[in-house]
N, C-alpha and C. Protein backbone atom coordinates (compact mmCIF):
# COMPACT_ATOMS: atom_id res chain seq x y z
N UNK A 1 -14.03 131.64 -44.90
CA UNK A 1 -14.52 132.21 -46.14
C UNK A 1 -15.80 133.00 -45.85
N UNK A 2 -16.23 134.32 -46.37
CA UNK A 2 -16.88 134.85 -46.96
C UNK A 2 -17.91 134.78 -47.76
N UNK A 3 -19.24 134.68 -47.43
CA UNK A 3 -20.37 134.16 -48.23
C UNK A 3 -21.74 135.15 -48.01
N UNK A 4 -21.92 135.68 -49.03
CA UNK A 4 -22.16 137.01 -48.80
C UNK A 4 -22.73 138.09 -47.43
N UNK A 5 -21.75 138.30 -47.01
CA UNK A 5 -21.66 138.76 -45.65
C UNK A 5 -21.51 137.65 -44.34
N UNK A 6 -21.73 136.79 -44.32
CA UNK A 6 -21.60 135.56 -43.54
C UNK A 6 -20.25 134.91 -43.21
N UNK A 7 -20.08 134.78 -42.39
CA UNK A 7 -18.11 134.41 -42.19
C UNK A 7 -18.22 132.58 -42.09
N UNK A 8 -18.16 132.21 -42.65
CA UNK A 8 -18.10 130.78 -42.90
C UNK A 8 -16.72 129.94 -42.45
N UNK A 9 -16.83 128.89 -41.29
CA UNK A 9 -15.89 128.08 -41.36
C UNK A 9 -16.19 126.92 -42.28
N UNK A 10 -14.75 126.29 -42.23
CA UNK A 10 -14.56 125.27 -42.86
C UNK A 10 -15.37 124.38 -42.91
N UNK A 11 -16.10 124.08 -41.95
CA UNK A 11 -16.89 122.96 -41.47
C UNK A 11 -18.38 123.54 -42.09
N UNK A 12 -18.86 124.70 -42.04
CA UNK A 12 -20.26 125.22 -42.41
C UNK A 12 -19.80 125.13 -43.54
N UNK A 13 -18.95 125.33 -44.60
CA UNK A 13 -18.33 125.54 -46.22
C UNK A 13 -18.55 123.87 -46.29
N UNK A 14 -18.41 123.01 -45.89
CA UNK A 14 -18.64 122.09 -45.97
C UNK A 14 -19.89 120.94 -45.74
N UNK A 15 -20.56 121.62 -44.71
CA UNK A 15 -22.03 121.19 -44.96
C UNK A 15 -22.62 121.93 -46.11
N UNK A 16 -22.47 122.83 -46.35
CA UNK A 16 -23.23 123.62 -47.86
C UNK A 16 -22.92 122.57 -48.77
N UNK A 17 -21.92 122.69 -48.86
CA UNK A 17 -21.62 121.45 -49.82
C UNK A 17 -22.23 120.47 -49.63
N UNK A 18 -22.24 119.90 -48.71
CA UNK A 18 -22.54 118.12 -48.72
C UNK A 18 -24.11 118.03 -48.92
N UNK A 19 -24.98 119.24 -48.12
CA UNK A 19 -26.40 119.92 -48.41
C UNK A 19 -27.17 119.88 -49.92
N UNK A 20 -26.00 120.71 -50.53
CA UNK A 20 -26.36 121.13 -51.74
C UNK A 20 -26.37 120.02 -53.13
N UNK A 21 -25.12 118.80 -52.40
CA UNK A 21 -25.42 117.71 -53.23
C UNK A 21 -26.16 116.37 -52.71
N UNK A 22 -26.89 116.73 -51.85
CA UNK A 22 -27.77 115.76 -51.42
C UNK A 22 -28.78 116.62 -51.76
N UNK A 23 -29.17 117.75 -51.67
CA UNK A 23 -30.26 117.97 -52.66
C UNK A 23 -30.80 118.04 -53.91
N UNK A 24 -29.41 117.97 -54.62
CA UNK A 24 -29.02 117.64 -56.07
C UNK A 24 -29.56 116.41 -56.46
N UNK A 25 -29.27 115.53 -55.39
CA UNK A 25 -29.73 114.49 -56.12
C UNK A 25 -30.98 114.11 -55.82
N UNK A 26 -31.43 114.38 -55.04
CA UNK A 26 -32.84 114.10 -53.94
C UNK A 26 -34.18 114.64 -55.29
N UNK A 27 -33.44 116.55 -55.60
CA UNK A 27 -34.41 116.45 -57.12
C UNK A 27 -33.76 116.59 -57.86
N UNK A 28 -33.25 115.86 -58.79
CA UNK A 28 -32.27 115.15 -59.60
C UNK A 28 -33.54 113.72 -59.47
N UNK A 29 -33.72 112.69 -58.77
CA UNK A 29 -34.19 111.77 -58.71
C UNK A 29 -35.75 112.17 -58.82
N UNK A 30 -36.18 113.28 -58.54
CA UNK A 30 -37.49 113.50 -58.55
C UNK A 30 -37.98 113.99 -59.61
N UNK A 31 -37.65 114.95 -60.38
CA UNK A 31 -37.20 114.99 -61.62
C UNK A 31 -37.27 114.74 -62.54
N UNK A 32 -36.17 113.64 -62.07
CA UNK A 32 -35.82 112.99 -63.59
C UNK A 32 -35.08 113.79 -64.64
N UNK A 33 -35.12 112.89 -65.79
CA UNK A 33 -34.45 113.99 -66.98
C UNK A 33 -36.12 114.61 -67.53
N UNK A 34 -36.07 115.79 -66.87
CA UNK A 34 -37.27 116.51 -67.51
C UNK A 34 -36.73 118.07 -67.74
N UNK A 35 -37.52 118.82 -68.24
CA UNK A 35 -37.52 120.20 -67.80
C UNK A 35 -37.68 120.56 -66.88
N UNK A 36 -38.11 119.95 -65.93
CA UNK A 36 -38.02 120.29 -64.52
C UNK A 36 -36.98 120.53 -63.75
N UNK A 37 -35.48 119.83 -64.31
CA UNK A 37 -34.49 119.22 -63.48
C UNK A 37 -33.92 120.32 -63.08
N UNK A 38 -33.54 121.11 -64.29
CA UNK A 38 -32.77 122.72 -64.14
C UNK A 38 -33.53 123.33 -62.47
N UNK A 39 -34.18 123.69 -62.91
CA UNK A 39 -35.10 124.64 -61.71
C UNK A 39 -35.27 123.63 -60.25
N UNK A 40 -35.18 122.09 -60.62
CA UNK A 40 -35.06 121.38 -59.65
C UNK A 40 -33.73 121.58 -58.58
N UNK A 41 -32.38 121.76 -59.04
CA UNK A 41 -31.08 121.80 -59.25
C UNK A 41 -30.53 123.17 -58.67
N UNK A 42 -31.40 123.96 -59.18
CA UNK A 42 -31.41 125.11 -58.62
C UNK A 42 -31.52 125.91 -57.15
N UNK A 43 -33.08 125.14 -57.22
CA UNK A 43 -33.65 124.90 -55.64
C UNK A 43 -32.52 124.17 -54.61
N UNK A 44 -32.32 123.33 -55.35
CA UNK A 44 -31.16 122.67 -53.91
C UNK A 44 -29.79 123.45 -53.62
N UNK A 45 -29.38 124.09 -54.54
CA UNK A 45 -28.27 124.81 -53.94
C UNK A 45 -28.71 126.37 -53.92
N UNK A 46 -29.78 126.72 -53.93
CA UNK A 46 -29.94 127.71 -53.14
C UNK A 46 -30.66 127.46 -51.66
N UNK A 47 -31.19 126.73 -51.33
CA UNK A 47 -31.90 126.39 -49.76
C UNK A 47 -30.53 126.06 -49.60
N UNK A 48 -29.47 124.91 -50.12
CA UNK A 48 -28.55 124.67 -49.41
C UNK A 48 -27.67 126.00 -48.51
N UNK A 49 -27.79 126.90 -49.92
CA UNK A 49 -27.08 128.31 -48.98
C UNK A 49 -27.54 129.14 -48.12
N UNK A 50 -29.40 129.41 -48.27
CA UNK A 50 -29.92 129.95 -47.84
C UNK A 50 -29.92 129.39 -45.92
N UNK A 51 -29.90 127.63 -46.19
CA UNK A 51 -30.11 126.76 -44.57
C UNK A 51 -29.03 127.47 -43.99
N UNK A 52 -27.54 127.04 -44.69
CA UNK A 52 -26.52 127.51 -43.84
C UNK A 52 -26.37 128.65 -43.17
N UNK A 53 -26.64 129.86 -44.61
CA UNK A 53 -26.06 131.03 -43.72
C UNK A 53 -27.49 131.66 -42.39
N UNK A 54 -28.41 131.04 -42.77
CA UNK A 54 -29.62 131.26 -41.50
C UNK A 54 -28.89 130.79 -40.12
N UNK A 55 -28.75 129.46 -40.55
CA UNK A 55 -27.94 128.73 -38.99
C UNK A 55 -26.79 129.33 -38.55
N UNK A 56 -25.86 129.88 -39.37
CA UNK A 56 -24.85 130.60 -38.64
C UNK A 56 -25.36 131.88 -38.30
N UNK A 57 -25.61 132.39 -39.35
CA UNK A 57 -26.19 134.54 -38.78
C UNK A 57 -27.33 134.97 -38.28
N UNK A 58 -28.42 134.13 -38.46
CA UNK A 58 -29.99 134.03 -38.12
C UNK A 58 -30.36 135.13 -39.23
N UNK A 59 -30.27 134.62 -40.69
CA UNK A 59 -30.93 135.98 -41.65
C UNK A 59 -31.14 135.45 -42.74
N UNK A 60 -31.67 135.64 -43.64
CA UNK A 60 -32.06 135.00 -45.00
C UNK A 60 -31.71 136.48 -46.05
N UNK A 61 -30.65 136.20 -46.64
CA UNK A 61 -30.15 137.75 -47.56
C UNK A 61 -30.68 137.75 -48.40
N UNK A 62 -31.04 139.12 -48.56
CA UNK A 62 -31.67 139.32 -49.90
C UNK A 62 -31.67 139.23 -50.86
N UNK A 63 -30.11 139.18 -51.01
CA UNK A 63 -29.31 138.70 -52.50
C UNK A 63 -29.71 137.36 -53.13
N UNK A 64 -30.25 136.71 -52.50
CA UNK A 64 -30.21 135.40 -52.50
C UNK A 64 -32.07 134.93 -52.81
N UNK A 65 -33.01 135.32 -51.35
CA UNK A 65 -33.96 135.32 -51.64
C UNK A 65 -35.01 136.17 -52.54
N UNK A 66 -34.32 137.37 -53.21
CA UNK A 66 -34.59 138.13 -54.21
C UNK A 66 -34.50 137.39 -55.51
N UNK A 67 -33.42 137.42 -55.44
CA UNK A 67 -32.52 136.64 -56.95
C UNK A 67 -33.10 135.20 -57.04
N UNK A 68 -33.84 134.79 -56.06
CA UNK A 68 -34.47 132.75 -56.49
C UNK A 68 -35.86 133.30 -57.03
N UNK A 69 -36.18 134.24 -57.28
CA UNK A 69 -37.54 134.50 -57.81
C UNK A 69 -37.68 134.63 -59.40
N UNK A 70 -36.55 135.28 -59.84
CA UNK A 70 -36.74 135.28 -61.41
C UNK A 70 -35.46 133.97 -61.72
N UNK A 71 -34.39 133.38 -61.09
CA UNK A 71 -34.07 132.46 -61.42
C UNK A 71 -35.11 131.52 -61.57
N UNK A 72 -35.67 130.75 -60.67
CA UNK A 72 -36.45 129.78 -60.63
C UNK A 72 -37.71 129.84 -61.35
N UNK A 73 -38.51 131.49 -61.43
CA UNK A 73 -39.52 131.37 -62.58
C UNK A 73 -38.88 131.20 -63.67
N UNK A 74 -37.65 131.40 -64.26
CA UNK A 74 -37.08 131.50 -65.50
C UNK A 74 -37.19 129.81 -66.16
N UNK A 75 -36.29 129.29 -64.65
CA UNK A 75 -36.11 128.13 -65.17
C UNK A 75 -37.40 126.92 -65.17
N UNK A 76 -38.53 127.64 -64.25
CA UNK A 76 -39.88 126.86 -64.28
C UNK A 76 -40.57 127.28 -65.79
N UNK A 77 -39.92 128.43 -66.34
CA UNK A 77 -40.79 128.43 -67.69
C UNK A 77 -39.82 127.84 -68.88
N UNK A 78 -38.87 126.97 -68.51
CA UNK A 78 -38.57 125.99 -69.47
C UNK A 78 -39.47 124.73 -70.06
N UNK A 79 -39.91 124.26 -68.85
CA UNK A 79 -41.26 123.24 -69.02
C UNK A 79 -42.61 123.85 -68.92
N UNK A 80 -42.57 124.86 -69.14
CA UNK A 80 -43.78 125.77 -69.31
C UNK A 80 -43.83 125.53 -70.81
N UNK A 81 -42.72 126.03 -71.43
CA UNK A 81 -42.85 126.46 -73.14
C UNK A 81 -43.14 125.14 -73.82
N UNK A 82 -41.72 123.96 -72.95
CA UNK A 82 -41.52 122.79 -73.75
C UNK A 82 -42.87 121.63 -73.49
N UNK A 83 -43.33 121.65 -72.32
CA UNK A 83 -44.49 120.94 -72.27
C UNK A 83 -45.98 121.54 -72.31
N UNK A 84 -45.79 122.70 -73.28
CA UNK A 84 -46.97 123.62 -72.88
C UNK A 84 -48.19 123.67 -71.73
N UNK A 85 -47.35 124.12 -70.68
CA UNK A 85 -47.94 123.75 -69.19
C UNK A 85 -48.12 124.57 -68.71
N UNK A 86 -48.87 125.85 -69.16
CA UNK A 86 -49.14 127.16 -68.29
C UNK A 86 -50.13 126.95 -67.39
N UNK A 87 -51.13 126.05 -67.41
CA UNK A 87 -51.59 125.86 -65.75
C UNK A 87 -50.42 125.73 -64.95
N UNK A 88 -49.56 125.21 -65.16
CA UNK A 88 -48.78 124.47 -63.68
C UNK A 88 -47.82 125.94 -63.59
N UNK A 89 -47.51 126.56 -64.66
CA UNK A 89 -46.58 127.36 -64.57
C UNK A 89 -47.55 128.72 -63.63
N UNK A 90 -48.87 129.06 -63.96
CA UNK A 90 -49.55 129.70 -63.75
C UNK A 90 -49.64 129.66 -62.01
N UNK A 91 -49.84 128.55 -61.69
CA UNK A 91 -50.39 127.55 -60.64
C UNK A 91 -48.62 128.16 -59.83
N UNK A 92 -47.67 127.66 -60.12
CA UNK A 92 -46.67 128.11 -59.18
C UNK A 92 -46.37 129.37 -58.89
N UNK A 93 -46.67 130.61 -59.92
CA UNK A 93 -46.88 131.59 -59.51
C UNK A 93 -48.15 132.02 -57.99
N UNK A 94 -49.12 131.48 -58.54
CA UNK A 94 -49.82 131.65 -57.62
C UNK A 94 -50.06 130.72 -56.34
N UNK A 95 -49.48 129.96 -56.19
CA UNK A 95 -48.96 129.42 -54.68
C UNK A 95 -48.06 129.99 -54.31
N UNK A 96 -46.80 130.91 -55.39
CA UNK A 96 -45.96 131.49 -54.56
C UNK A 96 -46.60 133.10 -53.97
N UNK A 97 -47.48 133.51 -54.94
CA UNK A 97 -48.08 134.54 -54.04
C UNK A 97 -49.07 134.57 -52.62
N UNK A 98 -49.92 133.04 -52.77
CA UNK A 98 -50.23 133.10 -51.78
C UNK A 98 -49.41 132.38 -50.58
N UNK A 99 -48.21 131.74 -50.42
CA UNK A 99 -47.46 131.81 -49.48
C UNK A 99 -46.52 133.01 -48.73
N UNK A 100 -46.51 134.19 -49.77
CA UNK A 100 -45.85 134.99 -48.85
C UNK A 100 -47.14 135.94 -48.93
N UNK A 101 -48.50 135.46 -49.26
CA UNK A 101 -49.21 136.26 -47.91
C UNK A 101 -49.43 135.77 -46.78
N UNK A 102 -49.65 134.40 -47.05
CA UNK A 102 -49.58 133.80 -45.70
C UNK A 102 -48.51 133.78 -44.50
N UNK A 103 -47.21 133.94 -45.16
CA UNK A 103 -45.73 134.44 -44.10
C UNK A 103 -45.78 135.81 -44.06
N UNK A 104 -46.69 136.33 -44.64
CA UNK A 104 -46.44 137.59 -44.09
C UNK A 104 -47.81 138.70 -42.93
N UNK A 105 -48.87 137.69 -43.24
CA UNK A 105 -49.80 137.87 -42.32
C UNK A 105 -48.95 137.61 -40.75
N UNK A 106 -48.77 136.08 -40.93
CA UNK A 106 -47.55 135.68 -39.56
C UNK A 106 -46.56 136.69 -39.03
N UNK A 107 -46.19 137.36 -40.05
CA UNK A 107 -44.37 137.70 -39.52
C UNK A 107 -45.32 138.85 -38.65
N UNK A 108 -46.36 139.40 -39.82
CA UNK A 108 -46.73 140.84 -38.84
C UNK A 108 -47.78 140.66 -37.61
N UNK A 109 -48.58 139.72 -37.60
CA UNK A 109 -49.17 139.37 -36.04
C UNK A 109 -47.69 139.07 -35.10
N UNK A 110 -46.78 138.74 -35.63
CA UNK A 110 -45.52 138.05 -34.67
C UNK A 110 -44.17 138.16 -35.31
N UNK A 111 -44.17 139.64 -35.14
CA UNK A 111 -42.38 140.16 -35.48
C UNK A 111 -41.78 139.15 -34.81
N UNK A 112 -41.90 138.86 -33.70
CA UNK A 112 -40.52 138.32 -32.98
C UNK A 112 -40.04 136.70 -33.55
N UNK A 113 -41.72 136.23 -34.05
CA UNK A 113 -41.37 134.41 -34.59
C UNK A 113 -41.22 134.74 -35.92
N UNK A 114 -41.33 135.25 -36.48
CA UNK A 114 -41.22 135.38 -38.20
C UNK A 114 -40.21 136.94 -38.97
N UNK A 115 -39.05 136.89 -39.19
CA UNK A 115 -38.78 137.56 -40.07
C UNK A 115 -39.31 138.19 -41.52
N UNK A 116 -38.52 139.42 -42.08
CA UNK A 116 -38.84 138.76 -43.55
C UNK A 116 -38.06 138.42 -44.33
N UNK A 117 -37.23 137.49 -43.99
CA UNK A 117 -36.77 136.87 -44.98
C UNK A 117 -37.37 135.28 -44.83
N UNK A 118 -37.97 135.44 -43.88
CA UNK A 118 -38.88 133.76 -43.99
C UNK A 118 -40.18 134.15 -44.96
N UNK A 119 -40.51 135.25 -44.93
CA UNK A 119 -41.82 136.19 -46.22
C UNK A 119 -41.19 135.66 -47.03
N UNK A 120 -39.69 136.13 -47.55
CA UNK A 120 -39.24 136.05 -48.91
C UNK A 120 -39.18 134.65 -49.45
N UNK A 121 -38.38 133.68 -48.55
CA UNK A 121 -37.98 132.55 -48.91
C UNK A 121 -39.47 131.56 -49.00
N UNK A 122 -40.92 132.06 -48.57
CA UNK A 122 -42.14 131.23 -48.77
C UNK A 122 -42.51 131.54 -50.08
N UNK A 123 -41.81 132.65 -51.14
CA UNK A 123 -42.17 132.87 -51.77
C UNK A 123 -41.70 132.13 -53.22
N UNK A 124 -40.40 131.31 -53.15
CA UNK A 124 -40.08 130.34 -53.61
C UNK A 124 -40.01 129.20 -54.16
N UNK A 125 -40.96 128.75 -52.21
CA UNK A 125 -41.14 127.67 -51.84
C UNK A 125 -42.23 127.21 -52.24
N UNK A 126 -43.09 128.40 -52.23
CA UNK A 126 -44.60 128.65 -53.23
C UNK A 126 -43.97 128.67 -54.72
N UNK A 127 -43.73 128.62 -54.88
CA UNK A 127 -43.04 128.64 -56.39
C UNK A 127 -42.65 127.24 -57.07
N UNK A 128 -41.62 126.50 -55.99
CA UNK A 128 -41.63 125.27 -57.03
C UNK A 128 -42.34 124.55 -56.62
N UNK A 129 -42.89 124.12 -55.11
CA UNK A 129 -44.00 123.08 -55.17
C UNK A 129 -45.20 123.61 -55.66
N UNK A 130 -45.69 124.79 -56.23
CA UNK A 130 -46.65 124.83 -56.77
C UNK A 130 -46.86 124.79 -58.07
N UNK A 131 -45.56 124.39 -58.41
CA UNK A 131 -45.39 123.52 -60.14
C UNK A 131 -46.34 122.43 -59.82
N UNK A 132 -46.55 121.36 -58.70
CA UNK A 132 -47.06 120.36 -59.00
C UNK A 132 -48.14 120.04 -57.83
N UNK A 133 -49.09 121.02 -57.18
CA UNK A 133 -50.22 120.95 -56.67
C UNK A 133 -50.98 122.02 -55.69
N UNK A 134 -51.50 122.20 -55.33
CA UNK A 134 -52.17 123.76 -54.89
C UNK A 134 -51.59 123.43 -53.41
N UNK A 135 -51.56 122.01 -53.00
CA UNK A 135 -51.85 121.53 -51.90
C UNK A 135 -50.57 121.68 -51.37
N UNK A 136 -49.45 121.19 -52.11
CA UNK A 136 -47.94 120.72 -51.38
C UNK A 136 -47.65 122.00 -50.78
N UNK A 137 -47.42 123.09 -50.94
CA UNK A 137 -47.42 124.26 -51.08
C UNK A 137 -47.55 124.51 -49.03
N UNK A 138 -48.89 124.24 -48.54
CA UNK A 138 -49.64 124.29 -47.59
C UNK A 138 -49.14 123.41 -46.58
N UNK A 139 -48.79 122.24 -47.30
CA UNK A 139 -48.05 121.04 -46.11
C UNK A 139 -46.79 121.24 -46.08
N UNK A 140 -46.18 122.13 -46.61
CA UNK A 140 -44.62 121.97 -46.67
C UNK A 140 -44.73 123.48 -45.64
N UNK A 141 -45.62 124.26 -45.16
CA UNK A 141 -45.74 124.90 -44.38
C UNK A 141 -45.98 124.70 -42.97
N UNK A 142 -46.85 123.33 -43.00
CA UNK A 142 -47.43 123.08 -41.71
C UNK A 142 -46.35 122.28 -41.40
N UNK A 143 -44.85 121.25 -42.00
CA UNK A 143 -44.46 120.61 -41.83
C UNK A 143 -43.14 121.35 -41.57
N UNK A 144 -43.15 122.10 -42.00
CA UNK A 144 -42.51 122.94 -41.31
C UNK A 144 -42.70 124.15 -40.16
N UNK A 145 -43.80 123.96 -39.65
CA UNK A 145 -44.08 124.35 -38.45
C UNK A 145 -44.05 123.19 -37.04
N UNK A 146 -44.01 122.43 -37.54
CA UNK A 146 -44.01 120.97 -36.91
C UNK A 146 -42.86 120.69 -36.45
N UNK A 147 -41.27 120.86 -37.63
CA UNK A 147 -40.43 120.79 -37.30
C UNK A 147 -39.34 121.38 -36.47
N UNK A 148 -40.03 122.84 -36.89
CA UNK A 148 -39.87 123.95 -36.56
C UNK A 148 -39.78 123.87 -34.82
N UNK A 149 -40.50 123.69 -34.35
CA UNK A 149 -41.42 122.98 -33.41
C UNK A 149 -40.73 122.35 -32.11
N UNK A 150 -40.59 121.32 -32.99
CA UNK A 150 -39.84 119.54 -32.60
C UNK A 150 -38.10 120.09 -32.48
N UNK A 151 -37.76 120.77 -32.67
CA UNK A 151 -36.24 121.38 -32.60
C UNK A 151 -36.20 122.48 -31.34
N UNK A 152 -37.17 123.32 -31.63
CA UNK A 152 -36.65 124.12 -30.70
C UNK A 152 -37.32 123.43 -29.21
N UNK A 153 -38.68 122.53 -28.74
CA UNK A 153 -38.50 121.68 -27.64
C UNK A 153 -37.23 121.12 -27.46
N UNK A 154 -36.59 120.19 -28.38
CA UNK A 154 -35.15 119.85 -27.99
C UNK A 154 -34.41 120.38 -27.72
N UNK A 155 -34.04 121.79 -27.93
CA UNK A 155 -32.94 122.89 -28.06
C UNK A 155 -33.72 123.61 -26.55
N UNK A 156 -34.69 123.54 -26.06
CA UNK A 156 -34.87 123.85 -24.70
C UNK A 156 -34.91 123.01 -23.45
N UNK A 157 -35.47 121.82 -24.03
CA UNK A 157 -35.04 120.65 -22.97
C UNK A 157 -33.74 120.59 -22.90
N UNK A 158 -32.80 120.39 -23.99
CA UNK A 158 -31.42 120.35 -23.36
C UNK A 158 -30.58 121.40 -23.23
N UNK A 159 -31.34 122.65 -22.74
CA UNK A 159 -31.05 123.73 -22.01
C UNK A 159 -29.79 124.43 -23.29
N UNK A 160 -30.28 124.04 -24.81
CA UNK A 160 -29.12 124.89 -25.53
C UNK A 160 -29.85 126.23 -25.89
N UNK A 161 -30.98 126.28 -25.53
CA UNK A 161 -31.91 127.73 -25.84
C UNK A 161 -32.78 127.64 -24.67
N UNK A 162 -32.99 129.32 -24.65
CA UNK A 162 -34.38 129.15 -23.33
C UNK A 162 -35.62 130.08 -24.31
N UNK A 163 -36.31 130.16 -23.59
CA UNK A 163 -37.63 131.14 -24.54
C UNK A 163 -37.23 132.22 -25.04
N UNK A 164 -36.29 132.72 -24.94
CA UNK A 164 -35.89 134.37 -25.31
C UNK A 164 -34.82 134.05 -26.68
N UNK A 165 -34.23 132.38 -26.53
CA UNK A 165 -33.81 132.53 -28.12
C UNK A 165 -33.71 132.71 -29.36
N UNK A 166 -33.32 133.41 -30.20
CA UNK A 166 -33.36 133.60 -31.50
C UNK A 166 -33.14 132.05 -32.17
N UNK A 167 -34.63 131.25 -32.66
CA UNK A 167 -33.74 130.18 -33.29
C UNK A 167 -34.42 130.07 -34.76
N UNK A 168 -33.47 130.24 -35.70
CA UNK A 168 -33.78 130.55 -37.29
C UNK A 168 -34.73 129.03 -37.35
N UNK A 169 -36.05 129.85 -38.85
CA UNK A 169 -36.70 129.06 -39.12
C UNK A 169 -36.30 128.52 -40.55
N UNK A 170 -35.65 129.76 -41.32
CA UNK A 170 -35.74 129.08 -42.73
C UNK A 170 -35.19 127.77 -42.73
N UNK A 171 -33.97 127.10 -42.59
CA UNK A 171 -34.32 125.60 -42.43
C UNK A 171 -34.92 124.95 -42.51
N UNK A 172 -35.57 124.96 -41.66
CA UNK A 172 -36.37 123.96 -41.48
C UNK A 172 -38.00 124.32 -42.24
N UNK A 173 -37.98 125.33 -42.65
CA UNK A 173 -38.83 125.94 -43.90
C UNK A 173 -38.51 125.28 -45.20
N UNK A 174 -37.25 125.04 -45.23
CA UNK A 174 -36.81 124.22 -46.54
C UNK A 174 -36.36 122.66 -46.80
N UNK A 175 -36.68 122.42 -44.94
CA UNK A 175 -36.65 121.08 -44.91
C UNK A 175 -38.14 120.40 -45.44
N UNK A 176 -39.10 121.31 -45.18
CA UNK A 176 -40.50 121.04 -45.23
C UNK A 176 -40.57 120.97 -46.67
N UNK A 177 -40.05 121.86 -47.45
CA UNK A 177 -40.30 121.86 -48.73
C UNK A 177 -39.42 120.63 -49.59
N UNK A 178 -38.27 120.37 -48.87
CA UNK A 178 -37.62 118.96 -49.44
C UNK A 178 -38.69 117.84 -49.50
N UNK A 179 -39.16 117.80 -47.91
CA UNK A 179 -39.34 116.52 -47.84
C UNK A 179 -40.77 116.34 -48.71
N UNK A 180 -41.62 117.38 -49.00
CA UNK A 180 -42.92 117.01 -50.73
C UNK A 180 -42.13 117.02 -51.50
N UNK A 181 -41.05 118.02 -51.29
CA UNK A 181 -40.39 117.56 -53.26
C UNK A 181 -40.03 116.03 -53.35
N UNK A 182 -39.20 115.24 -52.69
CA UNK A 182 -39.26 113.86 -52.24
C UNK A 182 -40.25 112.85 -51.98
N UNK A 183 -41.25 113.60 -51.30
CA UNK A 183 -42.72 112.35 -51.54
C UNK A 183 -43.59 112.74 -52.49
């Protein structure tokens, strides 16, 4: 299958899936039944698609990381209106702006470690954890540099990459951002 531009086997069609509902529930449980949940819900099956098709093609599409910007503000200004919460709503705008200056200071000192679609997708990521602190925002960056990290040592110790590999970050960009949405 076909996923926008990405040739997907059975088996990658199937981790999306299994991805997308373990993140469902991961914020689903974090959540709760709030206004939050929508935009919570959201987030997980788009990183779910965004992880996959990175790991198979090494790219983050635009279709995708374009389009999570007014989805997810849309659906972050549900609990904006209903809990009259324009700090927080305010507040995720502006963690999502200052994360894709911060990915994008990176990408341009270091075309070769940073794309932009890792720009685009920080811009998101700044988006929903900065519904709920200036801070998460920052650690879901560094923790994903960490992981980032901790994978590709493994992927060179066991000789499946050498230094000249292309090895996608968004992943593990959105693993970082799971694991605050979760703690």
């Amino acid at each position: 299958m076909t996923i926008l531009g990405t040739r997907l086997s059975r088996s990658w069609l199937a981790a999306m899936v299994a991805i997308g509902c373990v993140l469902s529930v991961a914020g689903a449980w974090q959540a709760g039944l709030t206004w939050e949940l929508p935009a919570a819900l959201a987030f997980a099956w788009i990183s779910a698609l965004l992880a996959v098709i990175d790991l198979v093609d090494r790219r983050l599409p635009n279709q995708v990381t374009l389009a999570a910007y007014p989805i997810l503000g849309a659906l972050l200004l549900l609990p904006a209106v209903a809990e009259r919460n324009w700090a927080a709503y305010g507040r995720a705008w502006g963690a999502c702006l200052m994360l894709v200056a911060i990915y994008l200071v990176l990408a341009l000192a270091s075309p070769s470690g940073l794309g932009m679609g890792d720009v685009k997708l920080a811009g998101s990521i700044g988006l929903v954890l900065g519904w709920g602190s200036w801070t998460a925002p920052l650690w879901a960056t560094a923790l994903a540099f960490v992981i980032g990290g901790l994978v590709s040592l493994v992927l060179l110790a066991t000789r499946r990459a050498t230094r000249r590999s292309e090895i996608p970050f968004g992943p593990w960009m959105l693993l970082g951002a799971w694991v605050l949405i979760v703690l």
